[in-house]
N, C-alpha and C. Protein backbone atom coordinates (compact mmCIF):
# COMPACT_ATOMS: atom_id res chain seq x y z
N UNK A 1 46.86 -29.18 -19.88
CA UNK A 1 46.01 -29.87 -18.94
C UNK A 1 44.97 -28.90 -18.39
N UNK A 2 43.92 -29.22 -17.87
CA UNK A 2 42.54 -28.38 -17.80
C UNK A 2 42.34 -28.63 -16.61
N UNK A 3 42.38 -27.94 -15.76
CA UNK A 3 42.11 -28.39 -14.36
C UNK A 3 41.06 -27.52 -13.80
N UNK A 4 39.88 -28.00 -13.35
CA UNK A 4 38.73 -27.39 -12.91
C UNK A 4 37.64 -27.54 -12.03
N UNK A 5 37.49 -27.21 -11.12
CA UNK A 5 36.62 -27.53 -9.75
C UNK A 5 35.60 -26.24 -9.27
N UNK A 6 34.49 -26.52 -8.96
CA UNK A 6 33.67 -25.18 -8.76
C UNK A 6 32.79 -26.07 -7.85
N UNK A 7 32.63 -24.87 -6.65
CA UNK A 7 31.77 -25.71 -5.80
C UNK A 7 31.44 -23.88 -4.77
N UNK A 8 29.79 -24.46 -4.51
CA UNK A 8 29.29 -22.59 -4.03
C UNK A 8 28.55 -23.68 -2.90
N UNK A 9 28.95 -23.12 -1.74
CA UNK A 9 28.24 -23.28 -0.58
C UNK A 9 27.11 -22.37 0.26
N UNK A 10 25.98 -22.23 0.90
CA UNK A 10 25.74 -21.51 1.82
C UNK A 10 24.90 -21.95 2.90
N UNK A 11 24.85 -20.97 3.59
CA UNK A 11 24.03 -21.95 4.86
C UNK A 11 22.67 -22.37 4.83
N UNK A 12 22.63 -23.26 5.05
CA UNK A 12 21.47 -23.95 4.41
C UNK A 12 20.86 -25.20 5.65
N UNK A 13 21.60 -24.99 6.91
CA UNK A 13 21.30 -26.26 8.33
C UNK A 13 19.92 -25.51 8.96
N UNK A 14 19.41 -26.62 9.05
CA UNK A 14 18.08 -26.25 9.14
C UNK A 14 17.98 -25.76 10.60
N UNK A 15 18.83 -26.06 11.27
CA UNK A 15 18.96 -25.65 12.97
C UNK A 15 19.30 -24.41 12.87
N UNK A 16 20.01 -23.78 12.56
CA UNK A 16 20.45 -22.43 11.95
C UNK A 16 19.43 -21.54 12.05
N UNK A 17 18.43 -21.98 10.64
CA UNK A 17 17.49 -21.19 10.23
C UNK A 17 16.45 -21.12 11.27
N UNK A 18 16.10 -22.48 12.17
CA UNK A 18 14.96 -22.37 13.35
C UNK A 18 15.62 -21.33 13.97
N UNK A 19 16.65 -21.55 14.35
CA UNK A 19 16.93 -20.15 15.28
C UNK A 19 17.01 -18.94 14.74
N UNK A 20 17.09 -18.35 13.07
CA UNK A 20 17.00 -17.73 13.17
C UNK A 20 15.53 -16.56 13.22
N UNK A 21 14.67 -17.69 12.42
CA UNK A 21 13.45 -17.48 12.09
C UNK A 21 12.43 -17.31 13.43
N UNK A 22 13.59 -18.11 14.97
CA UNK A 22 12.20 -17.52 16.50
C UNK A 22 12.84 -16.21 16.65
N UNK A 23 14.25 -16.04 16.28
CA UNK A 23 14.78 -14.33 16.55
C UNK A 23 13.94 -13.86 16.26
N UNK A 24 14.14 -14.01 14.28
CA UNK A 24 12.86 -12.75 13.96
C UNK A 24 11.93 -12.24 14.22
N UNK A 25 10.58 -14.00 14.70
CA UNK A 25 9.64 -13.57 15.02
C UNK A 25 9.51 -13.03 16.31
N UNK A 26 10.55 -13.03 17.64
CA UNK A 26 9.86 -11.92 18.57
C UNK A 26 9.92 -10.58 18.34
N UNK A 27 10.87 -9.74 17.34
CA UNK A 27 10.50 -8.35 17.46
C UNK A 27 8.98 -8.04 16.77
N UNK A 28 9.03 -9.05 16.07
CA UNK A 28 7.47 -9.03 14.68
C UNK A 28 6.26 -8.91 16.17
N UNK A 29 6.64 -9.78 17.16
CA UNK A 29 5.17 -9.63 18.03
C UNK A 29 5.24 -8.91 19.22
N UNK A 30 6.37 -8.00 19.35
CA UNK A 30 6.94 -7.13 20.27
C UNK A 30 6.15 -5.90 19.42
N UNK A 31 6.08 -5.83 18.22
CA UNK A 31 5.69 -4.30 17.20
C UNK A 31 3.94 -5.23 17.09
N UNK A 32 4.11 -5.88 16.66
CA UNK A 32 2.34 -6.29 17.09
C UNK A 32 1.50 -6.04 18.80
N UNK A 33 1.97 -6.58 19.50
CA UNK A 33 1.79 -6.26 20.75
C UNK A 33 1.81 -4.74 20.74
N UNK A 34 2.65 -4.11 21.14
CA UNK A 34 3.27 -2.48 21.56
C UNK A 34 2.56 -1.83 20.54
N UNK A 35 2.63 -1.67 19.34
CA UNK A 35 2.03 -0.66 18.19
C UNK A 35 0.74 -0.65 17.54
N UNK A 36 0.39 -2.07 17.70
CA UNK A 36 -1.27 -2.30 16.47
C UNK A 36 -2.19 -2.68 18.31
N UNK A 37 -1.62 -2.62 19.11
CA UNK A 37 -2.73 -3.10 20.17
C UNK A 37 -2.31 -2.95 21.01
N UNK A 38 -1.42 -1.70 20.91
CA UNK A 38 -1.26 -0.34 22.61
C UNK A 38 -1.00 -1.33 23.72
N UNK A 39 -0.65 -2.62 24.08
CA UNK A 39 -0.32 -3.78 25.09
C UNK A 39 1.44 -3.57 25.53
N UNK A 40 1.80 -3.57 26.51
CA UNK A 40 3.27 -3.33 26.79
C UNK A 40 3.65 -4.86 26.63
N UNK A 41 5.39 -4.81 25.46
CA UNK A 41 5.86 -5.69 25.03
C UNK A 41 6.83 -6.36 26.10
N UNK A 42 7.00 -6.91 27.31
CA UNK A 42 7.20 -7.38 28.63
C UNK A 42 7.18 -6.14 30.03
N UNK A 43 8.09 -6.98 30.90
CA UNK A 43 8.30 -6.02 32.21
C UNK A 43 8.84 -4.62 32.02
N UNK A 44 9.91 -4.63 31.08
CA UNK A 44 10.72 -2.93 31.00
C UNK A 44 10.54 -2.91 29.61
N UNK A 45 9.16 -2.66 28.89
CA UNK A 45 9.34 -2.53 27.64
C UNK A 45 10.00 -1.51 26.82
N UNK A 46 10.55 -1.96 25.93
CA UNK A 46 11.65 -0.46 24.99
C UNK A 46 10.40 0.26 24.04
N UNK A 47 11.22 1.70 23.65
CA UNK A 47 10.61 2.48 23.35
C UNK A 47 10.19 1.54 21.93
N UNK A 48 8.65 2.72 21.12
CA UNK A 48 8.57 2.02 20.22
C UNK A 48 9.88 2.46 18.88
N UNK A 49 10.48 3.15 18.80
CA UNK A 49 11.66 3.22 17.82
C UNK A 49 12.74 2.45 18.02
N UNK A 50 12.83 2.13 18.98
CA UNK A 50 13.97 1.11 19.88
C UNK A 50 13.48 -0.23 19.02
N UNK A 51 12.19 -0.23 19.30
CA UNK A 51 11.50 -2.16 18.65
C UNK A 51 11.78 -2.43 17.42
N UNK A 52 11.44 -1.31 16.35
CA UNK A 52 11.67 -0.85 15.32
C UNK A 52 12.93 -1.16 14.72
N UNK A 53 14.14 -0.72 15.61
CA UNK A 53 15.46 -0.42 14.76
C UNK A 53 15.83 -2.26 15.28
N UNK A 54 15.37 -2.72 16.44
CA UNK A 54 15.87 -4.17 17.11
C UNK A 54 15.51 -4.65 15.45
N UNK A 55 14.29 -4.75 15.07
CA UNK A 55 13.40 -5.75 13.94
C UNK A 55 14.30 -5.78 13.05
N UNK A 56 14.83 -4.21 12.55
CA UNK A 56 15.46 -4.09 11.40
C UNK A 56 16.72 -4.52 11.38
N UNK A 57 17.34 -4.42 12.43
CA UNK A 57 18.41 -5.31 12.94
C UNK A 57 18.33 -6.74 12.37
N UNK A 58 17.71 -7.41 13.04
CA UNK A 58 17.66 -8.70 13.33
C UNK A 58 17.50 -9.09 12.02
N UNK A 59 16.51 -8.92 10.68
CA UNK A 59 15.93 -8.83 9.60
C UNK A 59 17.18 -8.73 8.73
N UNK A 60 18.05 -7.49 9.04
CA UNK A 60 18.78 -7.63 8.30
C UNK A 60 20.47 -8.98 8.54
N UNK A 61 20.52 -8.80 9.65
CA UNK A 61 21.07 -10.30 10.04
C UNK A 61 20.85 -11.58 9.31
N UNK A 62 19.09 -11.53 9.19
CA UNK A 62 18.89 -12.87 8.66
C UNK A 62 19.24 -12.31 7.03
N UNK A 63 18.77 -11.39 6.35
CA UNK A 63 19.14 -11.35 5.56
C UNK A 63 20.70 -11.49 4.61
N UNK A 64 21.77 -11.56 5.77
CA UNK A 64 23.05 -11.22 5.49
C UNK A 64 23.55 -13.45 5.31
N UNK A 65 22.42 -13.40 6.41
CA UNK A 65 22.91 -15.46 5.95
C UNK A 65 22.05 -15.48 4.76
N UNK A 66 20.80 -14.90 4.34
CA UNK A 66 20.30 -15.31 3.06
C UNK A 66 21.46 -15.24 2.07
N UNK A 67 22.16 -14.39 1.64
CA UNK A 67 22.82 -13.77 0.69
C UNK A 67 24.47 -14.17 1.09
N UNK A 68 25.01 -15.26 1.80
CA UNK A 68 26.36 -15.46 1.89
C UNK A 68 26.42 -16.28 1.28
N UNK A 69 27.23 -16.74 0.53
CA UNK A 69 27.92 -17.73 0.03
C UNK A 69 29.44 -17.88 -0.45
N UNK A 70 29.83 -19.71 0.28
CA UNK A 70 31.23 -19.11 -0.28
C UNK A 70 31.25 -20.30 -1.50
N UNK A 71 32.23 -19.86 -2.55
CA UNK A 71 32.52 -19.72 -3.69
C UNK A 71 34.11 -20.21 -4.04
N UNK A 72 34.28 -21.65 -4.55
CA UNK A 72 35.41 -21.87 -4.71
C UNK A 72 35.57 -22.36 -6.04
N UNK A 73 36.85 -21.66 -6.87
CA UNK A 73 36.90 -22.29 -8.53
C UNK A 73 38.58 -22.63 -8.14
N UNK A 74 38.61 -23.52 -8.83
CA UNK A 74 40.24 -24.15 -9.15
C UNK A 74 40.51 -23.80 -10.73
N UNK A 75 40.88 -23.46 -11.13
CA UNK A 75 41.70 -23.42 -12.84
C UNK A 75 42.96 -23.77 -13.21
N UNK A 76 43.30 -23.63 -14.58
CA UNK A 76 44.30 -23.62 -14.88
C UNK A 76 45.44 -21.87 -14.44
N UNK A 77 44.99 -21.12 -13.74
CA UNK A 77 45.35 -20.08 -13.46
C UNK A 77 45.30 -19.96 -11.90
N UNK A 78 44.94 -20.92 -10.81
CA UNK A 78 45.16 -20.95 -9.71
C UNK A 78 43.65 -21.16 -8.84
N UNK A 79 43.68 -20.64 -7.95
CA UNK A 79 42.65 -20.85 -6.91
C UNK A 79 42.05 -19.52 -6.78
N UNK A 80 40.28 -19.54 -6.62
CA UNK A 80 39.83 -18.36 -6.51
C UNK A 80 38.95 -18.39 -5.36
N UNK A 81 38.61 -17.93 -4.39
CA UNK A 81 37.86 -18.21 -3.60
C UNK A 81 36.69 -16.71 -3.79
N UNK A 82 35.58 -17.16 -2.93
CA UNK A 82 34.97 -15.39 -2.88
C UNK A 82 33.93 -16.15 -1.78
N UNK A 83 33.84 -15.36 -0.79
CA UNK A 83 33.26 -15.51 0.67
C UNK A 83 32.33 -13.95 0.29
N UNK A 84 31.41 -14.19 -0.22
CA UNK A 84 30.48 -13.12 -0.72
C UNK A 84 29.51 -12.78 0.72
N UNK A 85 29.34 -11.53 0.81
CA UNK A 85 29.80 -10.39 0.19
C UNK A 85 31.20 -9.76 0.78
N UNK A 86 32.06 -10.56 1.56
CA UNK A 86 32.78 -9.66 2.62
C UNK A 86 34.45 -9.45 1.32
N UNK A 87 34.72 -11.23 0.73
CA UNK A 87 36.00 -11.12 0.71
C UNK A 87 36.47 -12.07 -0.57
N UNK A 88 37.02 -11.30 -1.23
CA UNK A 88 37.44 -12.17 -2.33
C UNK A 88 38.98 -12.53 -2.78
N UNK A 89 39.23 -13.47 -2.96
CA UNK A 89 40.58 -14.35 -3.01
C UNK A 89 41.12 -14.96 -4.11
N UNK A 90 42.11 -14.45 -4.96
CA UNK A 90 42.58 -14.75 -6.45
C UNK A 90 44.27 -15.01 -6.09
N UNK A 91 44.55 -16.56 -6.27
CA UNK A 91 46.00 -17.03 -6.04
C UNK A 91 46.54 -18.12 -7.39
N UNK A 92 47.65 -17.36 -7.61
CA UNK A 92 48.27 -17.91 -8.87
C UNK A 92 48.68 -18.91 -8.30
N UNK A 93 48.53 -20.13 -8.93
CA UNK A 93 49.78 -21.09 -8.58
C UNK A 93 51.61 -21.15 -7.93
N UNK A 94 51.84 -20.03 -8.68
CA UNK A 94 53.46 -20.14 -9.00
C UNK A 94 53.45 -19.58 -7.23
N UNK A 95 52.29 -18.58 -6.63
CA UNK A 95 52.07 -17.95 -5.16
C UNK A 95 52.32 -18.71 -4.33
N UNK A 96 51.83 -20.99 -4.63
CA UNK A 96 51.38 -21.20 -3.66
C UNK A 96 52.59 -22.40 -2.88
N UNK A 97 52.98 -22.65 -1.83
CA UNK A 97 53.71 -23.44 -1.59
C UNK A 97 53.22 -24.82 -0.98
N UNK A 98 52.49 -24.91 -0.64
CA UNK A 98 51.67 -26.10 -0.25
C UNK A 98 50.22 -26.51 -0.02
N UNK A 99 49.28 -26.87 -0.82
CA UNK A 99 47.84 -26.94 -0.91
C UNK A 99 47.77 -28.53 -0.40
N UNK A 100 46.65 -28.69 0.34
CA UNK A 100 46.38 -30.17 1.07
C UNK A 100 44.98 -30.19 1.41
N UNK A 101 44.31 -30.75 0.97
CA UNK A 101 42.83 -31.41 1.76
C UNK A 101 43.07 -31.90 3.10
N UNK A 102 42.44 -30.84 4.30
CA UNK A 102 42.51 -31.69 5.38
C UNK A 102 41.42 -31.45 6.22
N UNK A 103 41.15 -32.52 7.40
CA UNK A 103 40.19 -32.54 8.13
C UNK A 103 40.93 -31.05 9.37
N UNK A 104 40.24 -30.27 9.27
CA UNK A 104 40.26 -29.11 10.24
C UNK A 104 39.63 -28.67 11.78
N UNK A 105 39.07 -29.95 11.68
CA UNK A 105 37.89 -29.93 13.08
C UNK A 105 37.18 -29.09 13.31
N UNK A 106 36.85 -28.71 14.62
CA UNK A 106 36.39 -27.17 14.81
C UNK A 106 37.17 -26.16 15.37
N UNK A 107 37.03 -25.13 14.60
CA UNK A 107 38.03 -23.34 14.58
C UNK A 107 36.81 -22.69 15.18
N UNK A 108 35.74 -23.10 16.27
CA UNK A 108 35.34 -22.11 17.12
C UNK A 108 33.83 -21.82 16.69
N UNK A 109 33.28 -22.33 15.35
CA UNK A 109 32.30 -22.18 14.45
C UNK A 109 32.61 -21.96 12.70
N UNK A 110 31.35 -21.30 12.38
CA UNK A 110 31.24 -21.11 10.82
C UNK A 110 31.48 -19.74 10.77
N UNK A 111 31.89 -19.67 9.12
CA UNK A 111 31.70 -18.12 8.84
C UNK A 111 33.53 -17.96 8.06
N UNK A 112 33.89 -16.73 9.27
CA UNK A 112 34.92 -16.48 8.58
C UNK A 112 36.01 -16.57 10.09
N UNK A 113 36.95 -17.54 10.73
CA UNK A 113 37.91 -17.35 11.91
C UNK A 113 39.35 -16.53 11.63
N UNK A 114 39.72 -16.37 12.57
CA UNK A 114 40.98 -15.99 12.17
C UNK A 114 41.65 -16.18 13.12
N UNK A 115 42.94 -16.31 13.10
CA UNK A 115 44.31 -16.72 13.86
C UNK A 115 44.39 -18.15 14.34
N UNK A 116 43.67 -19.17 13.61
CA UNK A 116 43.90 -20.33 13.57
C UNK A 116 45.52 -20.88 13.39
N UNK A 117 45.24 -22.24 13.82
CA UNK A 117 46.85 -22.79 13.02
C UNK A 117 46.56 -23.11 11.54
N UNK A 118 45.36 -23.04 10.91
CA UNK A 118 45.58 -23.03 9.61
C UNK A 118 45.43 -21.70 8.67
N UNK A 119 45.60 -20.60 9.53
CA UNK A 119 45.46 -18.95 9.55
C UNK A 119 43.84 -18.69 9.27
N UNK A 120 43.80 -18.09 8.08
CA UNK A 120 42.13 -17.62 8.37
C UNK A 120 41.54 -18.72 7.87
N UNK A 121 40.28 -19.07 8.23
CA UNK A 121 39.64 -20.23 8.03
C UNK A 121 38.28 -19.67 7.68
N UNK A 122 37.51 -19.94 5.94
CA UNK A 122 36.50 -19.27 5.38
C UNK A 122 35.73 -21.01 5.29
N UNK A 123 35.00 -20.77 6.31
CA UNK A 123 33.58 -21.95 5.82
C UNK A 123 32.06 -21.56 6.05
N UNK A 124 31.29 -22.42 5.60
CA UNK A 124 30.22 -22.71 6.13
C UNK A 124 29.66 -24.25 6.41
N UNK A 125 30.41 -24.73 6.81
CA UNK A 125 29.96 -25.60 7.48
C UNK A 125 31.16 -27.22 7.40
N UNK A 126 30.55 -27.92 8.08
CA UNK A 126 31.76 -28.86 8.20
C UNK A 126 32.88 -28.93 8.53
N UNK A 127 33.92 -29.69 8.45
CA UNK A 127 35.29 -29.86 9.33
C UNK A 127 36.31 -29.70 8.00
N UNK A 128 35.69 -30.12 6.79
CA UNK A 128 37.15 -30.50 5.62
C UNK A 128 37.48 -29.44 4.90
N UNK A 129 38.62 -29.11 4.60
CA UNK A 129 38.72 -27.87 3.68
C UNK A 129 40.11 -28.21 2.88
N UNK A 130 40.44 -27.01 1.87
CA UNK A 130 41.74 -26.55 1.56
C UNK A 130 42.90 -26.49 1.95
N UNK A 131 43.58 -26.78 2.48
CA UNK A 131 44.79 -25.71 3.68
C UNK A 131 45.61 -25.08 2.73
N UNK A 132 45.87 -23.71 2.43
CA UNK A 132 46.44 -23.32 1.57
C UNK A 132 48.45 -22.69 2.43
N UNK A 133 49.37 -23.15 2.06
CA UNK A 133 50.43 -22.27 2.51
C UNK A 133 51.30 -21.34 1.54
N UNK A 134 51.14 -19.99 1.44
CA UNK A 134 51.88 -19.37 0.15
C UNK A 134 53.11 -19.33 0.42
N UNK A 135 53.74 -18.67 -0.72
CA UNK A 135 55.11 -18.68 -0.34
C UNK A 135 55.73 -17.56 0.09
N UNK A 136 55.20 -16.89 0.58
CA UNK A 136 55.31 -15.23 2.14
C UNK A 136 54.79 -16.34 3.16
N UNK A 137 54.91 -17.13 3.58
CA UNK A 137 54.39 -17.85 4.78
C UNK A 137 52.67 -17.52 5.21
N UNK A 138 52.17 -16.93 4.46
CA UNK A 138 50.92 -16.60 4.74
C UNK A 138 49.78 -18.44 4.69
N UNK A 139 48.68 -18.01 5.50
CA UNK A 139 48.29 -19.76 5.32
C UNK A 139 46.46 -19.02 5.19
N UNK A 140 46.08 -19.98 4.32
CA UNK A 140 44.41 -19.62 5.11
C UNK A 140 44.05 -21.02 4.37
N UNK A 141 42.27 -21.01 4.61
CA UNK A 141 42.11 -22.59 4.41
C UNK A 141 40.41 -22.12 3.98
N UNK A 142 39.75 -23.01 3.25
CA UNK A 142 38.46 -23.00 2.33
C UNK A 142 38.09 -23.95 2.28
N UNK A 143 36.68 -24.13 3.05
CA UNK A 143 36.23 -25.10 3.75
C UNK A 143 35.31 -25.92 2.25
N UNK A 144 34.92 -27.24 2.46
CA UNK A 144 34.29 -27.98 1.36
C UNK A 144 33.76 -29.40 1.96
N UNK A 145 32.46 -29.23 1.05
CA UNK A 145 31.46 -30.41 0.76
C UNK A 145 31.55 -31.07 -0.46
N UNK A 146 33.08 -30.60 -0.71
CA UNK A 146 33.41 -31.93 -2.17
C UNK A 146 34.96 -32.30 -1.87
N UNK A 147 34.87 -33.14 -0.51
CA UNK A 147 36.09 -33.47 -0.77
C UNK A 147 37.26 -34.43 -1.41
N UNK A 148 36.60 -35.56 -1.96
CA UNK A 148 37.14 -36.29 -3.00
C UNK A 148 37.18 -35.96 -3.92
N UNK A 149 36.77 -34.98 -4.69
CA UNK A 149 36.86 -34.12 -6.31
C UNK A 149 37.77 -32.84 -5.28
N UNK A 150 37.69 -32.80 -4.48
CA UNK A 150 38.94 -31.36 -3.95
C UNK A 150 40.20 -32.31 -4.20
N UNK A 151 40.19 -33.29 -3.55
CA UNK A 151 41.71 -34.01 -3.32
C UNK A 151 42.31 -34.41 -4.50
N UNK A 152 41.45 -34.91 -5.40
CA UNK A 152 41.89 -35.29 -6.90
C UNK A 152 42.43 -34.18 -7.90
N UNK A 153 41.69 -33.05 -7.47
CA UNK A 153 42.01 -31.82 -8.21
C UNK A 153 43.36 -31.83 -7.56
N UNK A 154 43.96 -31.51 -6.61
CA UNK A 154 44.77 -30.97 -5.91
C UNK A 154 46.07 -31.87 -6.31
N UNK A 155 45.37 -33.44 -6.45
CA UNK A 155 46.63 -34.38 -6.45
C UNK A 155 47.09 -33.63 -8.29
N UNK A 156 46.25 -33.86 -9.14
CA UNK A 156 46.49 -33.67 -10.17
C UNK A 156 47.51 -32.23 -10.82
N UNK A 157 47.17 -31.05 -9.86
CA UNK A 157 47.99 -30.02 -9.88
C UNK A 157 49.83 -30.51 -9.53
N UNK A 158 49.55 -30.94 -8.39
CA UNK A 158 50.65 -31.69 -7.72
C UNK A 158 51.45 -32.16 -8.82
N UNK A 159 51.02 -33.20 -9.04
CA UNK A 159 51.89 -33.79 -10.29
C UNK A 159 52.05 -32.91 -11.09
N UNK A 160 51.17 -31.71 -12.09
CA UNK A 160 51.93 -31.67 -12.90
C UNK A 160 52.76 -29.86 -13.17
N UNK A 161 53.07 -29.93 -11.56
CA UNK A 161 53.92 -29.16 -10.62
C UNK A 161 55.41 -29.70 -11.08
């Protein structure tokens, strides 16, 4: 039997990105202001290397949501997850003691939680995921925007468990 599911998420909410894109642009007119036209960048303005390292900061922030994505394959060899770039996750079947599609609500936000009741919780976005329980009692859960092809996969393992 061939069992196979692939599904790559990343952040992609457009509310997200407005906010992150007015971050960016105030250090951009804090180093315009302060550096190309000698003007102080508010009341206690920071040094100009201070503005500098804020930009590169922030820049690279946005850059770190450009480049996340999480990453889920089902096989005939188990469950793989990869929450790129931080964390990657390879579970044999024979590992796992109870897999379930469930509605998870909210764990506090997106990203990556931990010490949930469904242990670590890897999403980007939405309420539905994985719930994975191994058999060391360990639990974590992998969030998804395919959850009727998740549940079918899952039922289908089930059975032929």
């Amino acid at each position: 039997m061939k069992i196979q599911f692939t599904e790559e998420q990343k952040f992609s909410q457009w509310w997200l990105w407005l906010i992150l894109i007015s971050v960016g642009i105030m250090p951009i007119y804090g180093i315009y202001k302060q550096l190309i036209r000698g003007e102080s960048f508010g009341s206690k303005p920071m040094s100009d290397t201070g503005l500098i390292i804020v930009a590169i900061v922030v820049f690279l922030v946005i850059g770190l949501f450009l480049i996340m994505r999480l990453q889920t394959t089902i096989d005939a060899a188990g469950i793989h997850m990869r929450y790129f770039p931080f964390i990657k996750k390879d579970v044999k079947w024979h590992e796992i003691k109870k897999a379930e599609v469930v509605n998870y609500g909210f764990v506090g936000g997106w990203g990556i939680r931990l010490w949930t009741s469904y242990g670590t919780v890897y999403n980007i976005r939405g309420n539905k995921g994985l719930a994975i329980e191994l058999q060391n009692g360990k639990k974590f859960l992998i969030g998804t925007q395919k959850e009727t092809e998740l549940t079918e996969v899952i039922e289908k393992v089930n059975v032929a468990q």
